[in-house]
Protein backbone atom coordinates (compact mmCIF):
# COMPACT_ATOMS: atom_id res chain seq x y z
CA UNK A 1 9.85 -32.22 18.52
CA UNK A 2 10.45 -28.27 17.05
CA UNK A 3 11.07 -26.07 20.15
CA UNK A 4 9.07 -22.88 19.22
CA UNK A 5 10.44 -20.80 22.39
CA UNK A 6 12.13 -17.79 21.07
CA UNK A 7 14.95 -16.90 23.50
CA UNK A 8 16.64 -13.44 24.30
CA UNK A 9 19.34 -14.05 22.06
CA UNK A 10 17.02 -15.17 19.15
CA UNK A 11 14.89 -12.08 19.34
CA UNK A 12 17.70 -9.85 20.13
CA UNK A 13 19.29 -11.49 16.43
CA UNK A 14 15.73 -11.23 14.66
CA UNK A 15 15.79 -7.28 15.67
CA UNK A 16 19.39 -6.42 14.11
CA UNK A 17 18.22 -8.46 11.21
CA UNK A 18 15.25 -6.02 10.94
CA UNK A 19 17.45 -3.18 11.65
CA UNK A 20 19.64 -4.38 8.68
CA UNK A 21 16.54 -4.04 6.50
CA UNK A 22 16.41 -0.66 7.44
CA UNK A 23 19.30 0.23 6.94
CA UNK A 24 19.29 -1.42 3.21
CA UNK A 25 15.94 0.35 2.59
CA UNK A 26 17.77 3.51 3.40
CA UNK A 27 20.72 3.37 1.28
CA UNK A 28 18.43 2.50 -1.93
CA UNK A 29 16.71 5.65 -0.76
CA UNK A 30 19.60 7.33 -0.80
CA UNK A 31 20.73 6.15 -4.19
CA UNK A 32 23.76 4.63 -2.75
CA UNK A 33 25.65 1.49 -4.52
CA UNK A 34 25.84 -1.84 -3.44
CA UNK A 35 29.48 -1.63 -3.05
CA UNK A 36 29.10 2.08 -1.49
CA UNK A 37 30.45 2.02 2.28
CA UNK A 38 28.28 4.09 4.82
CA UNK A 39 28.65 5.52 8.18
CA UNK A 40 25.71 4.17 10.07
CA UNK A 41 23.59 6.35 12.65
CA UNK A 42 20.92 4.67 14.60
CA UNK A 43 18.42 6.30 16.73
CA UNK A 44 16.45 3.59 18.71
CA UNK A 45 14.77 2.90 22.27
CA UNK A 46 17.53 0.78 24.49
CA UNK A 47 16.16 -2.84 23.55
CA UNK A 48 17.15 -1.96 20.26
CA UNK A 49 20.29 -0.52 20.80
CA UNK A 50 21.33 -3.36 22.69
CA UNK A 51 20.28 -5.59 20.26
CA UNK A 52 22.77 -3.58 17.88
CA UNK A 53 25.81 -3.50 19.72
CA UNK A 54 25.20 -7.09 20.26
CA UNK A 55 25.04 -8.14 16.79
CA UNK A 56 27.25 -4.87 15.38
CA UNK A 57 29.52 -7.02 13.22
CA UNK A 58 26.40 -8.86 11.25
CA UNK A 59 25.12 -5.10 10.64
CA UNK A 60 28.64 -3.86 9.38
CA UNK A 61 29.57 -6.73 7.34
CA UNK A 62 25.51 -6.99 5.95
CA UNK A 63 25.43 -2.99 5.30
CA UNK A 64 29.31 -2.12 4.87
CA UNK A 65 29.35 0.05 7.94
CA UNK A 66 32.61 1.43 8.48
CA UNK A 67 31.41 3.56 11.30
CA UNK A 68 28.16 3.06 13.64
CA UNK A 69 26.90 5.66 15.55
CA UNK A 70 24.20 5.38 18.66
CA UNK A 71 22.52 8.99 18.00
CA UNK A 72 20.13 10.95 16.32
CA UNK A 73 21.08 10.98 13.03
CA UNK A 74 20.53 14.62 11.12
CA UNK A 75 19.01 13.10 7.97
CA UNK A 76 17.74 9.71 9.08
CA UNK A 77 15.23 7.25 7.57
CA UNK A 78 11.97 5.51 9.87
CA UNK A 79 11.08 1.96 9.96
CA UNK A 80 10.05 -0.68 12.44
CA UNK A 81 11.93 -3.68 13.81
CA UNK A 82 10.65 -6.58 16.02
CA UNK A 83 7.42 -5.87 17.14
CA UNK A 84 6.64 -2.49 15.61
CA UNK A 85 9.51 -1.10 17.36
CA UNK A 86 9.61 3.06 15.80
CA UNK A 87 14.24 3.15 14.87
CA UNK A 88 15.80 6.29 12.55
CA UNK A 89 18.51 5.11 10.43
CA UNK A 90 21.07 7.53 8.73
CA UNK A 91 23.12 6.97 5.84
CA UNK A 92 26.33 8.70 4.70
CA UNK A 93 28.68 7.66 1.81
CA UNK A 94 31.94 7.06 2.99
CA UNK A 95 34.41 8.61 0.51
């Protein structure tokens, strides 16, 4: 029998997963390189944020975040995790 239940930890995954699509959406915008690294800025309601800190390393190692910052970032990108959940993403190329 499949157990269909999603559990905190599940959804809290499925959200930085999301948030990682962001976050690749923005650098294409951007213009940036695969192999570019970035400082990360994320501007998100607490469930979110929690979800990042959570799952921080998958986001670094899945966007090549040196740096993440919980802010508003000054340039930042929109998009919607989970369940239509309104996050800002910024991008900067890390020299």
């Amino acid at each position: 029998m499949l157990d269909c239940q999603v559990t905190p930890e599940l959804e809290a995954e499925g959200i930085a997963r999301d948030l990682v699509r962001v976050v690749q959406q923005a650098r294409r915008d951007k213009g940036l390189e695969v192999s570019d690294r970035i400082r990360l800025t994320i501007d998100a309601p607490d469930v979110v944020t929690a979800a990042a800190r959570t799952h921080e390393g998958l986001i670094r190692s899945e966007t090549l975040a040196l740096d993440v910052v919980y802010s508003v970032p000054n340039d930042g990108v929109g998009g919607n995790v989970g369940d239509g959940v309104d996050v800002k993403v910024g991008v900067v190329k890390v020299a």
